[in-house]
PDB file of N, CA and C in Angstrom:
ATOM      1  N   UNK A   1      45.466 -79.199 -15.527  1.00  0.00           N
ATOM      2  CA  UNK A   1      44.070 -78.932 -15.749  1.00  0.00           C
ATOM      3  C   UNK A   1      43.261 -80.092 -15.182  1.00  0.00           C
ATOM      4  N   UNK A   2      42.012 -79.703 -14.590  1.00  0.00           N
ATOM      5  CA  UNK A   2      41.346 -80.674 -13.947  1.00  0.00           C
ATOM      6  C   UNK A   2      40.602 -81.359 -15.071  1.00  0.00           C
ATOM      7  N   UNK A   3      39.975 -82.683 -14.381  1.00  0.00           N
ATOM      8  CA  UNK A   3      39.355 -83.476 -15.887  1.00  0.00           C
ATOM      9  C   UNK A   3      37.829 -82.785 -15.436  1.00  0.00           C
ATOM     10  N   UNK A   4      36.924 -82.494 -14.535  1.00  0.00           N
ATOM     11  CA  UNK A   4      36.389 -81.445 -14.793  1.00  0.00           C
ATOM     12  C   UNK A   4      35.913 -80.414 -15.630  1.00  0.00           C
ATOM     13  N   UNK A   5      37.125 -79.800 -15.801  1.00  0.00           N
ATOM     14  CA  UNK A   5      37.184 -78.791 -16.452  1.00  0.00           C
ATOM     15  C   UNK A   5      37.155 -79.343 -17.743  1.00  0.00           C
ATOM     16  N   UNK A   6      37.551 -80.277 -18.239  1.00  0.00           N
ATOM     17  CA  UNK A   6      37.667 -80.693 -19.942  1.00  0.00           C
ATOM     18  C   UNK A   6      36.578 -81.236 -20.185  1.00  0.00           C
ATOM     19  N   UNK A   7      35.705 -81.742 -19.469  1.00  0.00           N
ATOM     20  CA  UNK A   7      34.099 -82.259 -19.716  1.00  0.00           C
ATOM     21  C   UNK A   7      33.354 -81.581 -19.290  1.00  0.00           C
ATOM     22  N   UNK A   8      33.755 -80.086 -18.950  1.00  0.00           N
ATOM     23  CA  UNK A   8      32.966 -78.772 -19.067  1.00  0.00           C
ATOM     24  C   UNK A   8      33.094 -78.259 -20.388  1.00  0.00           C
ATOM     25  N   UNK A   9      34.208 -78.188 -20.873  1.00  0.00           N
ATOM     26  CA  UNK A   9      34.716 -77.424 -22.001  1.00  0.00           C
ATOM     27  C   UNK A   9      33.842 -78.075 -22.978  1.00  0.00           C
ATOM     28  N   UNK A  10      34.480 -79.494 -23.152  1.00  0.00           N
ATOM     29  CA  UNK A  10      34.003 -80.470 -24.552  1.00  0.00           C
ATOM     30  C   UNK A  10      32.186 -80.722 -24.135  1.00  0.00           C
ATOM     31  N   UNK A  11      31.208 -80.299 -23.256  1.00  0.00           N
ATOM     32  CA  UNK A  11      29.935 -80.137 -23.159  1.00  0.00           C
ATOM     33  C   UNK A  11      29.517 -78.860 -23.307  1.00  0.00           C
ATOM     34  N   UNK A  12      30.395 -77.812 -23.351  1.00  0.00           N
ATOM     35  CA  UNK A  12      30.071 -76.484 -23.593  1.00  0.00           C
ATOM     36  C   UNK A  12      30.383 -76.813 -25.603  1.00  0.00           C
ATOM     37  N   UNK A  13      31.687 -77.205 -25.717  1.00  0.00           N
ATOM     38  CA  UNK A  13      31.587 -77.149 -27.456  1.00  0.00           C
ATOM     39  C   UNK A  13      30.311 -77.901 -27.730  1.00  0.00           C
ATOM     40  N   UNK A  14      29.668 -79.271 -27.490  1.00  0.00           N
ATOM     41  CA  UNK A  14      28.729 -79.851 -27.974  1.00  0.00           C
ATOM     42  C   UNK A  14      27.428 -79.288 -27.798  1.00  0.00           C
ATOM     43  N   UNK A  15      27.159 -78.169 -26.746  1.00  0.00           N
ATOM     44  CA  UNK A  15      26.019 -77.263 -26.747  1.00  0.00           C
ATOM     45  C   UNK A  15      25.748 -76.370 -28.035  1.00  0.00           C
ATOM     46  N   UNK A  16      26.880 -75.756 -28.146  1.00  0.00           N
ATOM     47  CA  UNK A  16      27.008 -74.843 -29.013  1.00  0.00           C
ATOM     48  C   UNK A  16      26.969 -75.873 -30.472  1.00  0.00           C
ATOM     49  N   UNK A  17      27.692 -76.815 -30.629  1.00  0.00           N
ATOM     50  CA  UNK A  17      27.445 -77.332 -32.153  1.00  0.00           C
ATOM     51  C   UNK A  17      26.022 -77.483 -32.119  1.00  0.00           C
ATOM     52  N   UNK A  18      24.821 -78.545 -31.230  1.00  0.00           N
ATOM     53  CA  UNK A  18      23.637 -78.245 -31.133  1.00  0.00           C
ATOM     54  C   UNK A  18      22.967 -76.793 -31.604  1.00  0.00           C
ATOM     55  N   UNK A  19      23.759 -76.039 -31.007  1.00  0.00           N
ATOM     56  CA  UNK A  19      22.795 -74.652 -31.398  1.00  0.00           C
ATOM     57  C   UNK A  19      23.059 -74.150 -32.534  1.00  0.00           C
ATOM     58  N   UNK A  20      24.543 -74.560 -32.935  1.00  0.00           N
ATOM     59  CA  UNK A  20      24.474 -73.805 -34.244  1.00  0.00           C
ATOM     60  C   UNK A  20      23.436 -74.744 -35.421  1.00  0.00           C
ATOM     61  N   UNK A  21      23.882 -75.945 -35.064  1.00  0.00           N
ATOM     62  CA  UNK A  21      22.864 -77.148 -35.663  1.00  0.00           C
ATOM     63  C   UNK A  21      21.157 -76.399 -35.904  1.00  0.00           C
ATOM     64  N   UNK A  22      21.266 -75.579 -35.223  1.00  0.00           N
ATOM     65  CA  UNK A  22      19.522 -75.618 -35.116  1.00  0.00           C
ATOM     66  C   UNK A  22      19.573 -74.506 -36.106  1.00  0.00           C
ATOM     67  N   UNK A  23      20.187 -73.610 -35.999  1.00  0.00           N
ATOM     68  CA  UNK A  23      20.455 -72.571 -36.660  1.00  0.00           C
ATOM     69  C   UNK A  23      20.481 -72.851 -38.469  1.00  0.00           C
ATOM     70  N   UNK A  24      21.002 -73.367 -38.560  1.00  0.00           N
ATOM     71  CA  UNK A  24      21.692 -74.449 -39.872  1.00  0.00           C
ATOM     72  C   UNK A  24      20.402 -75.021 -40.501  1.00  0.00           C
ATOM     73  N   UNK A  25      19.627 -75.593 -39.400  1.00  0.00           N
ATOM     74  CA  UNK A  25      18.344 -76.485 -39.563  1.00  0.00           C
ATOM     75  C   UNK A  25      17.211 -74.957 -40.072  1.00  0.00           C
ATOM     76  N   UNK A  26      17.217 -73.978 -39.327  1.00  0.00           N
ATOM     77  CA  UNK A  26      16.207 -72.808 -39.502  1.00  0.00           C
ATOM     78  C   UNK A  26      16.306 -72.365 -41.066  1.00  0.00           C
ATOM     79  N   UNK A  27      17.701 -72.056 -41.218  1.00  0.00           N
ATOM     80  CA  UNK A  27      18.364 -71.332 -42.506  1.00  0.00           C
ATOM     81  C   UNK A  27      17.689 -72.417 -43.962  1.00  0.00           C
ATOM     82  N   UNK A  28      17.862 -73.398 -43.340  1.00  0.00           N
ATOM     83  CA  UNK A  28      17.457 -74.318 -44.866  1.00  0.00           C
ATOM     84  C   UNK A  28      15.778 -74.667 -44.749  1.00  0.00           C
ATOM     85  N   UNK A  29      15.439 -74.509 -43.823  1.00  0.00           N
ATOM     86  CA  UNK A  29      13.733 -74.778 -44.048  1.00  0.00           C
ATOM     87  C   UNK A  29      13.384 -73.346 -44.748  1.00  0.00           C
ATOM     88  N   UNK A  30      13.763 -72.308 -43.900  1.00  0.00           N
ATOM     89  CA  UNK A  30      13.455 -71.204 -44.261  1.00  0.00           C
ATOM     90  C   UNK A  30      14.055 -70.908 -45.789  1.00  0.00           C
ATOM     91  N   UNK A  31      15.245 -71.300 -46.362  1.00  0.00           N
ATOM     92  CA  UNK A  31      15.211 -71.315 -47.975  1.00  0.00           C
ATOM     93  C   UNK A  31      14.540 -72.185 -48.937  1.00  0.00           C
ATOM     94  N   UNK A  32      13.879 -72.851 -48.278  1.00  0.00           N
ATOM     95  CA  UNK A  32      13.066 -74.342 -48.978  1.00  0.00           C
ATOM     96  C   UNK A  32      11.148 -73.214 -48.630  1.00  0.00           C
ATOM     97  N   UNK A  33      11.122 -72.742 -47.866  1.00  0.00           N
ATOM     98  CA  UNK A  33       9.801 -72.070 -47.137  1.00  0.00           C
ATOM     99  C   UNK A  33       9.641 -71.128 -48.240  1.00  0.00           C
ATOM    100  N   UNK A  34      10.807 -70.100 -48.522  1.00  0.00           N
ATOM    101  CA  UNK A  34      10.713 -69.212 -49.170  1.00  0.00           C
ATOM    102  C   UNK A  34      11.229 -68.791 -50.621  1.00  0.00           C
ATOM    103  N   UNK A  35      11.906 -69.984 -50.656  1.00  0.00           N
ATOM    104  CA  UNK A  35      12.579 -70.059 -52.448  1.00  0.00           C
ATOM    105  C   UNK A  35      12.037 -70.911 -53.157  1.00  0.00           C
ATOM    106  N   UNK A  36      11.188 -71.685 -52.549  1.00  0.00           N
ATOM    107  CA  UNK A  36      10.427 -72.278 -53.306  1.00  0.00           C
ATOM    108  C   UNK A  36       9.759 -71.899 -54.323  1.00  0.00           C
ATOM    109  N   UNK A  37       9.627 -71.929 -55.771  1.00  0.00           N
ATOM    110  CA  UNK A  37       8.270 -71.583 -56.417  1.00  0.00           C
ATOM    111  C   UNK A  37       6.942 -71.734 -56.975  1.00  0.00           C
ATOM    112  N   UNK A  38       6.355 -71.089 -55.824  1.00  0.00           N
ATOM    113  CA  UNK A  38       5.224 -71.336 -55.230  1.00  0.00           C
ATOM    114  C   UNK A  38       4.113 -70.853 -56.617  1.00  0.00           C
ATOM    115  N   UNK A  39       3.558 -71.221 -56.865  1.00  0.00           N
ATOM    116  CA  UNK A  39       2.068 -71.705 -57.867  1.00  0.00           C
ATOM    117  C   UNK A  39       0.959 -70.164 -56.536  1.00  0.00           C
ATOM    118  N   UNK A  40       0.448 -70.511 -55.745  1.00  0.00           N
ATOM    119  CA  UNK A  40       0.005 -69.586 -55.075  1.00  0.00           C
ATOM    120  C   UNK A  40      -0.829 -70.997 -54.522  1.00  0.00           C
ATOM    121  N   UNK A  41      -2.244 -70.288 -53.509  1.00  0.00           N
ATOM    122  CA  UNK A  41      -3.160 -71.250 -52.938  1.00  0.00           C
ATOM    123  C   UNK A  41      -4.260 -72.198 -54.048  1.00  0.00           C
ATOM    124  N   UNK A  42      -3.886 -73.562 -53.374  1.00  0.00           N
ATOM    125  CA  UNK A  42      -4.935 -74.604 -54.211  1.00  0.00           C
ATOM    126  C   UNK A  42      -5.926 -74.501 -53.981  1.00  0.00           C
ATOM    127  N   UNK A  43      -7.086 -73.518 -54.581  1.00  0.00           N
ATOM    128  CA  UNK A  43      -8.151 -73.000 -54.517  1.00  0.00           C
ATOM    129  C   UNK A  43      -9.347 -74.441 -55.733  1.00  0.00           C
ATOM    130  N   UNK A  44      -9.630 -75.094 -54.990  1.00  0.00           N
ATOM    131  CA  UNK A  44     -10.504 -76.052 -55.841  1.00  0.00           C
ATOM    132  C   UNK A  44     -11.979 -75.263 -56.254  1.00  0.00           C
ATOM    133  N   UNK A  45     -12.270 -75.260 -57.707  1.00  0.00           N
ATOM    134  CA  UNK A  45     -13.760 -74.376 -58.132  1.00  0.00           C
ATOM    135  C   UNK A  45     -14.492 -75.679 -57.087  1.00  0.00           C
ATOM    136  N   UNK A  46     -16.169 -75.079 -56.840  1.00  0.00           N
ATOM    137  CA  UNK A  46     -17.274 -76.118 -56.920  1.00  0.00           C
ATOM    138  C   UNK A  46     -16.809 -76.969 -55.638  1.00  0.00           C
ATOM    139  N   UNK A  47     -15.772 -76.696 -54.623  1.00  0.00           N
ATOM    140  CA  UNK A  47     -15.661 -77.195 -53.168  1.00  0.00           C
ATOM    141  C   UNK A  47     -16.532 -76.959 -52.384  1.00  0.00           C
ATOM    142  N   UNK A  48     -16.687 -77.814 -51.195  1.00  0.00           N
ATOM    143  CA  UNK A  48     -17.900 -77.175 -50.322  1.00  0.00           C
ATOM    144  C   UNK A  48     -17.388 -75.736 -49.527  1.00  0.00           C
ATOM    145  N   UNK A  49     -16.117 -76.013 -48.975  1.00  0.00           N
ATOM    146  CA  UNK A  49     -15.469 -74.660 -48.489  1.00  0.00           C
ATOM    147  C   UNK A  49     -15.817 -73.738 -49.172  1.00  0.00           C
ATOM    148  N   UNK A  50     -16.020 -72.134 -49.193  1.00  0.00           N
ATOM    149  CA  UNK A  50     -15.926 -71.381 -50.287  1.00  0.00           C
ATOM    150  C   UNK A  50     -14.230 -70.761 -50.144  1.00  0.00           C
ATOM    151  N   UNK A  51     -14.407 -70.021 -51.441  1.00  0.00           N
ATOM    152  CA  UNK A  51     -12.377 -69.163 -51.740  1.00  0.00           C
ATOM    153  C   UNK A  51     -11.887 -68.743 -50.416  1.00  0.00           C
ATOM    154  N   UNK A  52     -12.804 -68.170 -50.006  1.00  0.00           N
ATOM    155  CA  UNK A  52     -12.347 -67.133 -48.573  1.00  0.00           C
ATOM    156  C   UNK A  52     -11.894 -68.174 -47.667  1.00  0.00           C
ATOM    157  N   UNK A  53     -12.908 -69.232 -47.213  1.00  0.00           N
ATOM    158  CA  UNK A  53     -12.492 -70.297 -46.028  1.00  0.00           C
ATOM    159  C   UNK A  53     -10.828 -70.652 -46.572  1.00  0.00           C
ATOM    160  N   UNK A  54     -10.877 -71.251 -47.762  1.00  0.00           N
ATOM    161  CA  UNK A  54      -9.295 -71.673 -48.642  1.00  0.00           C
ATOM    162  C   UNK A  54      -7.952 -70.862 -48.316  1.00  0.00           C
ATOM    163  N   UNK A  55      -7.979 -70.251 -48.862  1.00  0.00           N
ATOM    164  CA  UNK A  55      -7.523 -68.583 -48.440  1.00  0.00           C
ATOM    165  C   UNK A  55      -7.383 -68.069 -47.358  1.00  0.00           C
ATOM    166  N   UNK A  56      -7.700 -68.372 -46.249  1.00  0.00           N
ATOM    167  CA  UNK A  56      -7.759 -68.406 -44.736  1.00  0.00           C
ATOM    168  C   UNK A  56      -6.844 -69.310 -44.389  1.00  0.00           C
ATOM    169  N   UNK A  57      -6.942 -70.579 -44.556  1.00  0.00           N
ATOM    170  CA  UNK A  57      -6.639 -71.653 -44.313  1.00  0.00           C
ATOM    171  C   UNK A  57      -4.761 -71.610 -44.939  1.00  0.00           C
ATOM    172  N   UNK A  58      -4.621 -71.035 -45.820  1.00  0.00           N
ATOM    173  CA  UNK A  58      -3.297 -71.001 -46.873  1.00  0.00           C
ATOM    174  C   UNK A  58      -2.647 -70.023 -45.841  1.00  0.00           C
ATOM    175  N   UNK A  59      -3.577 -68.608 -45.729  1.00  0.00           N
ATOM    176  CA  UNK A  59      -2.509 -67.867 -44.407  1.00  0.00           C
ATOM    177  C   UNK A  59      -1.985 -68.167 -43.243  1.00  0.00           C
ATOM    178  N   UNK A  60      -3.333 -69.192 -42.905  1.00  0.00           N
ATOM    179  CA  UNK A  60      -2.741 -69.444 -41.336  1.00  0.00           C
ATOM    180  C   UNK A  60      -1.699 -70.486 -41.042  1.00  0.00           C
ATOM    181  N   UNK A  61      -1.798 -71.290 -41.823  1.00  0.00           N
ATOM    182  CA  UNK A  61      -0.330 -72.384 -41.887  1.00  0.00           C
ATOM    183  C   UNK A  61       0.331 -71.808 -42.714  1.00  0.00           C
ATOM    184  N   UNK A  62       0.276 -70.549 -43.226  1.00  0.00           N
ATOM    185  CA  UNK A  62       1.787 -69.711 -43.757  1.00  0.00           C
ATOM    186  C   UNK A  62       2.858 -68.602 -42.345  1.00  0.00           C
ATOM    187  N   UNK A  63       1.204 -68.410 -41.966  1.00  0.00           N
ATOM    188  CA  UNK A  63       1.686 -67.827 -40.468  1.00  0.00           C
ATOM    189  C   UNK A  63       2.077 -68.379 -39.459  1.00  0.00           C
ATOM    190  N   UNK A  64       1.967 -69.876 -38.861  1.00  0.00           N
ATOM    191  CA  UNK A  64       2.244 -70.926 -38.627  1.00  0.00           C
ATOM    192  C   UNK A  64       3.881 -71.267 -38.825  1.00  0.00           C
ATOM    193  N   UNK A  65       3.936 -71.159 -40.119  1.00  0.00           N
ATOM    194  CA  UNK A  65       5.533 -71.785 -40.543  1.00  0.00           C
ATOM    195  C   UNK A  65       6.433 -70.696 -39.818  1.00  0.00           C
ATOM    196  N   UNK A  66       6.174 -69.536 -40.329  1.00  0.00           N
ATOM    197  CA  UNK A  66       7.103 -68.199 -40.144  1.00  0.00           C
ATOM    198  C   UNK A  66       6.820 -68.286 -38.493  1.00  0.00           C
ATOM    199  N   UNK A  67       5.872 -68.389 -37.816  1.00  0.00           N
ATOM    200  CA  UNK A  67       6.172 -68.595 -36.061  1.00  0.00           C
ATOM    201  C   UNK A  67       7.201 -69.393 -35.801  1.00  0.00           C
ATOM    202  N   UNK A  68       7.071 -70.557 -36.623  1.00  0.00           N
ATOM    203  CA  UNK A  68       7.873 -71.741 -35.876  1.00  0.00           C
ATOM    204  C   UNK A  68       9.335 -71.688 -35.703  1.00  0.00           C
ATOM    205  N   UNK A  69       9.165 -71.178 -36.991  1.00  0.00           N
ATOM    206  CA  UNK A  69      10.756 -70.396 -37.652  1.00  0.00           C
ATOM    207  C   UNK A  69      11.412 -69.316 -36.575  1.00  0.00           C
ATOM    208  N   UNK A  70      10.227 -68.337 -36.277  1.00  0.00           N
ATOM    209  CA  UNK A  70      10.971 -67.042 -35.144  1.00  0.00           C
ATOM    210  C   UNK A  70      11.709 -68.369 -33.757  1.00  0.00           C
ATOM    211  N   UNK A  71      10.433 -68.729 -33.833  1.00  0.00           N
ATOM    212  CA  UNK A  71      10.438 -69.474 -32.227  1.00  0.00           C
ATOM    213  C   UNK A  71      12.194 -70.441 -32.522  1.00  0.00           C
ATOM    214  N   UNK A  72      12.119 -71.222 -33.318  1.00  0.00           N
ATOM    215  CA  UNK A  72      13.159 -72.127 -33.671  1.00  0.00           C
ATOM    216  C   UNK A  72      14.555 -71.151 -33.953  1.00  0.00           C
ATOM    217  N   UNK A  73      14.557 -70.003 -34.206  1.00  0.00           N
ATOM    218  CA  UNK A  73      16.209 -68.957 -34.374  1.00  0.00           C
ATOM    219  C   UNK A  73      16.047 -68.757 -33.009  1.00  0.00           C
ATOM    220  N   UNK A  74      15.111 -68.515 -32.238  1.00  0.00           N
ATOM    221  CA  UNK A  74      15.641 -67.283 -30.532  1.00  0.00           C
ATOM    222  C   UNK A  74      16.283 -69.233 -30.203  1.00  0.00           C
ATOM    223  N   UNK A  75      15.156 -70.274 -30.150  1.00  0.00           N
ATOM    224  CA  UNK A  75      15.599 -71.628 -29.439  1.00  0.00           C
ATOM    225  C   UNK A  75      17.614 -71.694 -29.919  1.00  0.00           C
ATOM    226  N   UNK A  76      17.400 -71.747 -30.853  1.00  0.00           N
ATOM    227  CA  UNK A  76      19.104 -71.926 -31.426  1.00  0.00           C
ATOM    228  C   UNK A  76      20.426 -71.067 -30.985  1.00  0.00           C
ATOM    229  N   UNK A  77      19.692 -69.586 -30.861  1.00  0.00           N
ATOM    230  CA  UNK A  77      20.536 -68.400 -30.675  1.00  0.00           C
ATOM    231  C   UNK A  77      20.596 -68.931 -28.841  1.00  0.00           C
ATOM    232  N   UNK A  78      19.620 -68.931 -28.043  1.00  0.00           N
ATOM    233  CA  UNK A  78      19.929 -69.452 -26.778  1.00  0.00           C
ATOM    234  C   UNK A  78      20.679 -70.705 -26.155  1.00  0.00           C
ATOM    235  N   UNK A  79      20.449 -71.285 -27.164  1.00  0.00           N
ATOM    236  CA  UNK A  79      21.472 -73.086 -26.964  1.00  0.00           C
ATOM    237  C   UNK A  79      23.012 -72.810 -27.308  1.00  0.00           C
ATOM    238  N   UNK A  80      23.179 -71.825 -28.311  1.00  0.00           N
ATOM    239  CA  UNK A  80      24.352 -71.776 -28.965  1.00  0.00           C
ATOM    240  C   UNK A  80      24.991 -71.081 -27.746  1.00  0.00           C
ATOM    241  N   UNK A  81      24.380 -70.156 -27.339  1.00  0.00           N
ATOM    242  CA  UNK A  81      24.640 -68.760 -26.168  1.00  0.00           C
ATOM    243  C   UNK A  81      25.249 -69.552 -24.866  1.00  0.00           C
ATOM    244  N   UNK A  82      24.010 -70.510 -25.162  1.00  0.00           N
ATOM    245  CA  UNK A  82      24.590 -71.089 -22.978  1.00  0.00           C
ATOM    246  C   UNK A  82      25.477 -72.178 -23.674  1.00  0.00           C
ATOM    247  N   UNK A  83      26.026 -72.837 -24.636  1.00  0.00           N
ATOM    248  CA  UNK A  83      27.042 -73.372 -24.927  1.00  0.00           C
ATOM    249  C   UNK A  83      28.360 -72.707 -24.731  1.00  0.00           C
ATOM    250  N   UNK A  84      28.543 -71.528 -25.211  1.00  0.00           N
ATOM    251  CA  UNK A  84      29.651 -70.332 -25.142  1.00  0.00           C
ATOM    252  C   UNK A  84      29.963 -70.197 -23.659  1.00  0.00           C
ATOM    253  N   UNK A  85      28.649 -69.999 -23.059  1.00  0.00           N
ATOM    254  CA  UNK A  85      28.706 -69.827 -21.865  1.00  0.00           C
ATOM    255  C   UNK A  85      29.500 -70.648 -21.002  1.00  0.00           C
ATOM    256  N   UNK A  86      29.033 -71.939 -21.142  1.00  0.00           N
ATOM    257  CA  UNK A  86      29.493 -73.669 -20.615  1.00  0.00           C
ATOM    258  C   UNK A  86      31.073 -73.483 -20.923  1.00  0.00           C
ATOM    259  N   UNK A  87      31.442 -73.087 -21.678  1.00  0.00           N
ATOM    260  CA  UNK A  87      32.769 -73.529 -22.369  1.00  0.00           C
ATOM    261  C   UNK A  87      33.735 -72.265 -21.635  1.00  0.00           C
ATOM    262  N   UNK A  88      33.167 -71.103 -21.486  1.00  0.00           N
ATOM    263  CA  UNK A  88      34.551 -70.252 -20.978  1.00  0.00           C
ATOM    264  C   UNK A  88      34.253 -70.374 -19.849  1.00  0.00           C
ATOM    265  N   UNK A  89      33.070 -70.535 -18.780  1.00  0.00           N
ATOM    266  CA  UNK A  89      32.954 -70.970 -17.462  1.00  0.00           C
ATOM    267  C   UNK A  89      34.003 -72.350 -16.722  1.00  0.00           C
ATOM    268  N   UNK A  90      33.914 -73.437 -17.793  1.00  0.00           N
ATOM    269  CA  UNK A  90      34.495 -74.345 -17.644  1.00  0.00           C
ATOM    270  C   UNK A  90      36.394 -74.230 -18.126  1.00  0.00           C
ATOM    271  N   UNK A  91      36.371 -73.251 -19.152  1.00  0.00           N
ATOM    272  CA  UNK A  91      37.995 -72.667 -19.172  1.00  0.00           C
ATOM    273  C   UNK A  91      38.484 -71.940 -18.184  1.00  0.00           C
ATOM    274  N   UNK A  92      37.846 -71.082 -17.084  1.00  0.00           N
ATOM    275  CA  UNK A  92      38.047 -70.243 -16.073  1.00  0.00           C
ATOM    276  C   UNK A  92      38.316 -69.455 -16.836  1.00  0.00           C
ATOM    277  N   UNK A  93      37.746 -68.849 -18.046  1.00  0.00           N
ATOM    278  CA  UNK A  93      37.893 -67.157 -18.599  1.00  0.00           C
ATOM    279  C   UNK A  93      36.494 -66.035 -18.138  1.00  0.00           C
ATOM    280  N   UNK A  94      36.859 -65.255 -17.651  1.00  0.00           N
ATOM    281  CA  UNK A  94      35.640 -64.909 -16.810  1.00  0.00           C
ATOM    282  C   UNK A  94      34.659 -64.434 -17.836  1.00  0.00           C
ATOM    283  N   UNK A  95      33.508 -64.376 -17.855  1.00  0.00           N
ATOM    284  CA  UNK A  95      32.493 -63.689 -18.589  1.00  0.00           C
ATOM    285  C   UNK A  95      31.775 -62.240 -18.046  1.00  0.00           C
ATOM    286  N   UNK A  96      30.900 -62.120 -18.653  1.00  0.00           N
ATOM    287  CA  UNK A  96      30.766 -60.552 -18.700  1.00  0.00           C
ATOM    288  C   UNK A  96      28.745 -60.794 -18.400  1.00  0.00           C
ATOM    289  N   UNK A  97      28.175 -60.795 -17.230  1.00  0.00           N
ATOM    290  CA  UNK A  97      27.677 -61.152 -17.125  1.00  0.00           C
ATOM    291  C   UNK A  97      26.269 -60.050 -17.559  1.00  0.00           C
ATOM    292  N   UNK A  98      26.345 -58.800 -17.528  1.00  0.00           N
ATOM    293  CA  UNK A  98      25.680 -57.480 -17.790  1.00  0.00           C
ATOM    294  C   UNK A  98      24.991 -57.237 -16.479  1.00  0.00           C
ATOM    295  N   UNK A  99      25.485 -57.795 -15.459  1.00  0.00           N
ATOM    296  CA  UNK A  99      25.069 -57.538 -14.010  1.00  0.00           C
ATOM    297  C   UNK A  99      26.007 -56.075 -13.448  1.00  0.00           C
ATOM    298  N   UNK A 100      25.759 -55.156 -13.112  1.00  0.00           N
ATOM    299  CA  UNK A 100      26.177 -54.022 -12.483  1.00  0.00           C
ATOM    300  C   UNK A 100      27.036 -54.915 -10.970  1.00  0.00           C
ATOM    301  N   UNK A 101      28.221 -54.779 -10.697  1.00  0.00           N
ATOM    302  CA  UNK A 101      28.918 -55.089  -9.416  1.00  0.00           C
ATOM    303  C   UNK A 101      27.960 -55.029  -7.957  1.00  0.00           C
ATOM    304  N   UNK A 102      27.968 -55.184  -7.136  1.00  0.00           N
ATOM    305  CA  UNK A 102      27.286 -55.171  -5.928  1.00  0.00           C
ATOM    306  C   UNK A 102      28.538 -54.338  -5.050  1.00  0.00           C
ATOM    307  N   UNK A 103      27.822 -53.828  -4.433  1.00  0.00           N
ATOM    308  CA  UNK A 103      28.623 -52.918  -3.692  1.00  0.00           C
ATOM    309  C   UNK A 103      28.020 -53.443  -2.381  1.00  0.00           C
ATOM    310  N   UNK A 104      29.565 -53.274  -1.490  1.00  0.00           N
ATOM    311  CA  UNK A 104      29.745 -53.880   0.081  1.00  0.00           C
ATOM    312  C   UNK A 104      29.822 -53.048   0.991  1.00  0.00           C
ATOM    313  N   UNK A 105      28.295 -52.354   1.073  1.00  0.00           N
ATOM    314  CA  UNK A 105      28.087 -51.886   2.528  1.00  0.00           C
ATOM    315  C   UNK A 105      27.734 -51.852   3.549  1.00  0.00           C
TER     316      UNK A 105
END
């Protein structure tokens, strides 16, 4: 086996621990995001804001978190992916690319 090939392999496993890492990282914000128990929005009486501005403000950095979250699983699911990738490319096991063959005419 070429040495090549083994610092393809062992950079394809360390992609993938990265990605699952992130994955790992999503799963526990997102049980800390959502198991938390939450009181509801800190609505102060007699603020200059009124309820509604408050209340606005509570959705949009709730909507905020849950983006970051989508965005941060596809980031993880793709790192983990081209890690897999790295690693049987660098084993010479062929992959399956979802490309239709080319035909030689």
């Amino acid at each position: 086996m070429r040495k090549d090939n083994v610092a393809g392999r062992v950079l394809g496993i360390v992609v993938f621990l990265i990605g699952i890492a992130v994955l790992v990282t999503v799963a526990v914000v997102t049980y800390r995001l959502f198991g938390a128990d939450v009181v509801g929005p800190q609505i102060t009486p007699g603020a200059p804001q009124g309820v509604a501005a408050q209340l606005g403000n509570s959705a949009i950095k709730l909507l905020y978190r849950i983006a970051l979250l989508i965005v941060l699983c596809i980031v993880g699911s793709l790192v983990a992916a081209r890690g897999l990738h790295l690693y049987f490319v660098a084993s010479g096991i062929p992959t399956h690319s979802g490309r239709a063959p080319r035909s030689e005419e």
